[in-house]
Protein backbone atom coordinates (compact mmCIF):
# COMPACT_ATOMS: atom_id res chain seq x y z
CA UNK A 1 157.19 74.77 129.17
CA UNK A 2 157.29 75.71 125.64
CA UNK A 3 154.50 73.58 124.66
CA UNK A 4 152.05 75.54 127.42
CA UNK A 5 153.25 78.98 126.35
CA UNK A 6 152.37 78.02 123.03
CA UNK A 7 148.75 76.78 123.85
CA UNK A 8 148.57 79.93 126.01
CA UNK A 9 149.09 81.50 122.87
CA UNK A 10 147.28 80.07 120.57
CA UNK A 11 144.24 80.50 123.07
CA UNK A 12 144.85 83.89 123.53
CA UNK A 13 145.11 84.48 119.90
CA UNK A 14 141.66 82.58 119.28
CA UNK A 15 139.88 84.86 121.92
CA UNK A 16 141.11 87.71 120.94
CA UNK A 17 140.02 87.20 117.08
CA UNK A 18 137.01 85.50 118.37
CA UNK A 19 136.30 88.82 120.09
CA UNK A 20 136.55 91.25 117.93
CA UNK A 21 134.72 89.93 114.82
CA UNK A 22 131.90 89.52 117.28
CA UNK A 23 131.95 92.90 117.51
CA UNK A 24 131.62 93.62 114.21
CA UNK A 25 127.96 94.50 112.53
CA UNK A 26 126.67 93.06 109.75
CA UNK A 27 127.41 95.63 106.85
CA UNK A 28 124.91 94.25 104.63
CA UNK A 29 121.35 93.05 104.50
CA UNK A 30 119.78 90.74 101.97
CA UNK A 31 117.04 92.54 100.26
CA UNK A 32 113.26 90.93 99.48
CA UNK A 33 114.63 90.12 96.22
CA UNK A 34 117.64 88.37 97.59
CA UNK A 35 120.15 90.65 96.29
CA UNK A 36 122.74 91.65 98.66
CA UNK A 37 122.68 95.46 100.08
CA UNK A 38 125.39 97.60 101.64
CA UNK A 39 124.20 99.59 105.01
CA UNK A 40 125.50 102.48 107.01
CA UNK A 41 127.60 101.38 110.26
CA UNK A 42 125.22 101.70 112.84
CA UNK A 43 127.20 101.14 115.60
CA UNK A 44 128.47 97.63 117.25
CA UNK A 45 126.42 94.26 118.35
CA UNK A 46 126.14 93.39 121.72
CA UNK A 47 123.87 91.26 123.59
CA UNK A 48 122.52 94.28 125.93
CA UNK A 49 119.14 95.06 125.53
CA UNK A 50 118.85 98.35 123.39
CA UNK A 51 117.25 100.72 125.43
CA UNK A 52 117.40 104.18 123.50
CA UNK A 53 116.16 104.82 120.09
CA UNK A 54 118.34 107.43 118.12
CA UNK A 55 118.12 109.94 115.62
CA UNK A 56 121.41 110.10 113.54
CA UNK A 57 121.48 113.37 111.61
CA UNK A 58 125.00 114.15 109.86
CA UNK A 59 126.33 117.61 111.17
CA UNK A 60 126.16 119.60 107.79
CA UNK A 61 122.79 120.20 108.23
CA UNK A 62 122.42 121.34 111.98
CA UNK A 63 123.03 125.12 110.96
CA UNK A 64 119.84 124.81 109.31
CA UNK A 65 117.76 122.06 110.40
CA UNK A 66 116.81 119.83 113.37
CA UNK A 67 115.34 116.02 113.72
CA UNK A 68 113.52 114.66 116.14
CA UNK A 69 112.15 110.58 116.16
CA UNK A 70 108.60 110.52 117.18
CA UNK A 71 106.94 106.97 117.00
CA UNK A 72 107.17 103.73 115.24
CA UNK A 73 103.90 101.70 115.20
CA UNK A 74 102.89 98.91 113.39
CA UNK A 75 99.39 97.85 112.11
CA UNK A 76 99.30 94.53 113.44
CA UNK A 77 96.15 93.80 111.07
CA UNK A 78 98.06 94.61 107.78
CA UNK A 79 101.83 94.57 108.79
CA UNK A 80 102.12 98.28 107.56
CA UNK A 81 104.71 100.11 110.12
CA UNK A 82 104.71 104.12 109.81
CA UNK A 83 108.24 105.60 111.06
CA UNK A 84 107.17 109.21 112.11
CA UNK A 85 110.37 112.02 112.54
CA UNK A 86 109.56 115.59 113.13
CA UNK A 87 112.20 118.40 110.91
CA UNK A 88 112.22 121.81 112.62
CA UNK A 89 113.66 124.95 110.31
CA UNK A 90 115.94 127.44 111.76
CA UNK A 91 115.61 130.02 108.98
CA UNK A 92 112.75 131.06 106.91
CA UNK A 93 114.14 129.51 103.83
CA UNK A 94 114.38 125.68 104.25
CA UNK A 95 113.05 123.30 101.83
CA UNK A 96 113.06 119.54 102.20
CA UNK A 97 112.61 116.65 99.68
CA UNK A 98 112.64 113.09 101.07
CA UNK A 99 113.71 110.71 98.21
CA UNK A 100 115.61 112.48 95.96
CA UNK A 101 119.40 112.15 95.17
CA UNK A 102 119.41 108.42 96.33
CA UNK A 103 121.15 107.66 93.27
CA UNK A 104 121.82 103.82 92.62
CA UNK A 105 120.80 103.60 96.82
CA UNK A 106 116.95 102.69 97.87
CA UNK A 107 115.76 106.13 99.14
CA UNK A 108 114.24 104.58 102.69
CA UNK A 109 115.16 101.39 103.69
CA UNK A 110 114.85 99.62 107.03
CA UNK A 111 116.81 96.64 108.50
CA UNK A 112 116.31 94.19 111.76
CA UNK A 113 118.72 93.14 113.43
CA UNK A 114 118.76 89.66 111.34
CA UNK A 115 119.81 92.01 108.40
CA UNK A 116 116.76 91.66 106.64
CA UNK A 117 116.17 94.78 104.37
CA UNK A 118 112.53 96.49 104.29
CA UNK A 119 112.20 99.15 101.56
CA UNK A 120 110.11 101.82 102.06
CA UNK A 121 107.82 104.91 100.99
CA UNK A 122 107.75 108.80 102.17
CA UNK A 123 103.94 109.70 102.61
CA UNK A 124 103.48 113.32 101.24
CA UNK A 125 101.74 115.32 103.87
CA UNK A 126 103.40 118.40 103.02
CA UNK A 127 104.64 120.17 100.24
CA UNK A 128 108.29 119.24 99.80
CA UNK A 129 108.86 122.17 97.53
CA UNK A 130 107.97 124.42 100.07
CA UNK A 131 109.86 126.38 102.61
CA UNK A 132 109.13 124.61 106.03
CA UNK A 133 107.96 127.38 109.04
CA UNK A 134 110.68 128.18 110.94
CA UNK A 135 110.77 126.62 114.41
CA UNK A 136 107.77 124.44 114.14
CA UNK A 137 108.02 121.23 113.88
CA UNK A 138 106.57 119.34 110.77
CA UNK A 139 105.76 115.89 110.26
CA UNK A 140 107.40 113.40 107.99
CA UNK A 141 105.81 109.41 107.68
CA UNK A 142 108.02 107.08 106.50
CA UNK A 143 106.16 103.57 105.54
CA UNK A 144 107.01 100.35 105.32
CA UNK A 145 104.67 97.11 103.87
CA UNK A 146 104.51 93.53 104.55
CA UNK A 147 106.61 93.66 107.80
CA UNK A 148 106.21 90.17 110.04
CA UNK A 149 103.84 91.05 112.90
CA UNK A 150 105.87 90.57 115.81
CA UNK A 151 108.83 92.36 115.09
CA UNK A 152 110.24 93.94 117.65
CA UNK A 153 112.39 96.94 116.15
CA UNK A 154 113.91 98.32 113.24
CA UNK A 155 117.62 97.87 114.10
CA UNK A 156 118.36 101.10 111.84
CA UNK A 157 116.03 103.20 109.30
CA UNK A 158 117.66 105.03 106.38
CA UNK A 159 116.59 108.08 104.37
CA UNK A 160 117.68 109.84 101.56
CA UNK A 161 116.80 113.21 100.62
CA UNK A 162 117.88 116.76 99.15
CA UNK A 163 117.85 120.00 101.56
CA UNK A 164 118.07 123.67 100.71
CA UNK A 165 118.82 126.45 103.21
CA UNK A 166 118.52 129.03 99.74
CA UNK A 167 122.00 129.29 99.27
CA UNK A 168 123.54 126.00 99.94
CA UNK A 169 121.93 122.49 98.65
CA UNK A 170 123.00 119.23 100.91
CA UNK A 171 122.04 116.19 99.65
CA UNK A 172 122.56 112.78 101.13
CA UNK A 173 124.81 112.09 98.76
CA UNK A 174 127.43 114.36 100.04
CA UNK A 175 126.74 113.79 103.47
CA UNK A 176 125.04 110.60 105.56
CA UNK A 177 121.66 110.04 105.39
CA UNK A 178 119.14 110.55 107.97
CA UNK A 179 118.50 107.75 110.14
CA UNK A 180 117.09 106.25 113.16
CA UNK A 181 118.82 103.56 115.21
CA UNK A 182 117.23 101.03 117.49
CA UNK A 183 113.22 102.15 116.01
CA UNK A 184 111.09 99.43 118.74
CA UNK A 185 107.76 99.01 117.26
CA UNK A 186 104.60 99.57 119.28
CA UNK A 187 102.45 96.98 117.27
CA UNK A 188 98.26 98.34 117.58
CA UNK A 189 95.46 96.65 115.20
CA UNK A 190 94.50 100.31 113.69
């Protein structure tokens, strides 16, 4: 009797801890370079298929400013894949600057779900010192290079930047960076 309560335990122990670290998400990613990279939590690993890509925008900046995800689409002929987001002013005074205040962080960065780390570039298509028109929508690219044709998504996408609202300046290093979970790739030769 004792020896199957203990087994019973033991087993139940093992599932239990087998459970929860599987779970868990890998908090880093090895970069191109090899050097090992913390990430933001971007929720937990299961094996459903991801069905919803998300915009994750930390609430400081809501007063001011809203995100939208528009595409992600690869250039199966170079491996160049352009993350597209649209920002949307609330007040006639916003200003945005991707890639500034990223500190000792990359500024954009991408990982798959194998935790391999893409870094990125913003493409400038409009004037980040300029106050964005309030309740249209502008355009921001986000690029990445050298990306294996055939990926299937960008488990998360990271960006840094600096906003100001005139009075108040919110960086991402005093609140989460912008990002967008579960980015599928629509792979085109462009």
């Amino acid at each position: 009797m004792k020896k199957s309560v203990f087994v019973l335990l033991v087993a139940f122990f093992v599932s239990v801890n087998g459970f929860s670290q599987s779970k868990n998400i890998n908090m880093r990613a090895k970069s191109v370079n090899g050097k090992q990279v913390a990430i933001p939590a971007a929720g937990k690993k299961t094996d459903a298929i991801v069905s919803q890509t998300t915009m994750l925008v930390d609430g400081k900046i809501y007063p001011f400013l809203a995100f939208s995800f528009v595409s992600c689409v690869g250039d199966s002929l170079t491996g160049k894949v352009s993350v597209t987001v649209e920002a949307t002013a609330k007040n006639d005074s916003v200003v945005i600057a991707f890639g500034k205040s990223c500190g000792e962080n990359l500024c954009l960065r991408a990982v798959d779900r194998k935790g391999n780390l893409f870094e990125g570039a913003f493409v400038q298509n409009y004037d980040q010192e300029k106050a964005l028109p309030v309740g249209e929508a502008v355009r921001y690219v986000f690029e990445f290079e050298n990306i294996p044709v055939g990926l299937d998504m960008f488990h998360f996408v990271k960006a840094e930047y600096e906003i100001s609202n005139g009075e108040t300046v919110v960086t991402s290093q005093d609140c989460n960076p912008i990002g967008v979970k579960y980015a599928k790739i629509e792979w085109k030769k462009l």
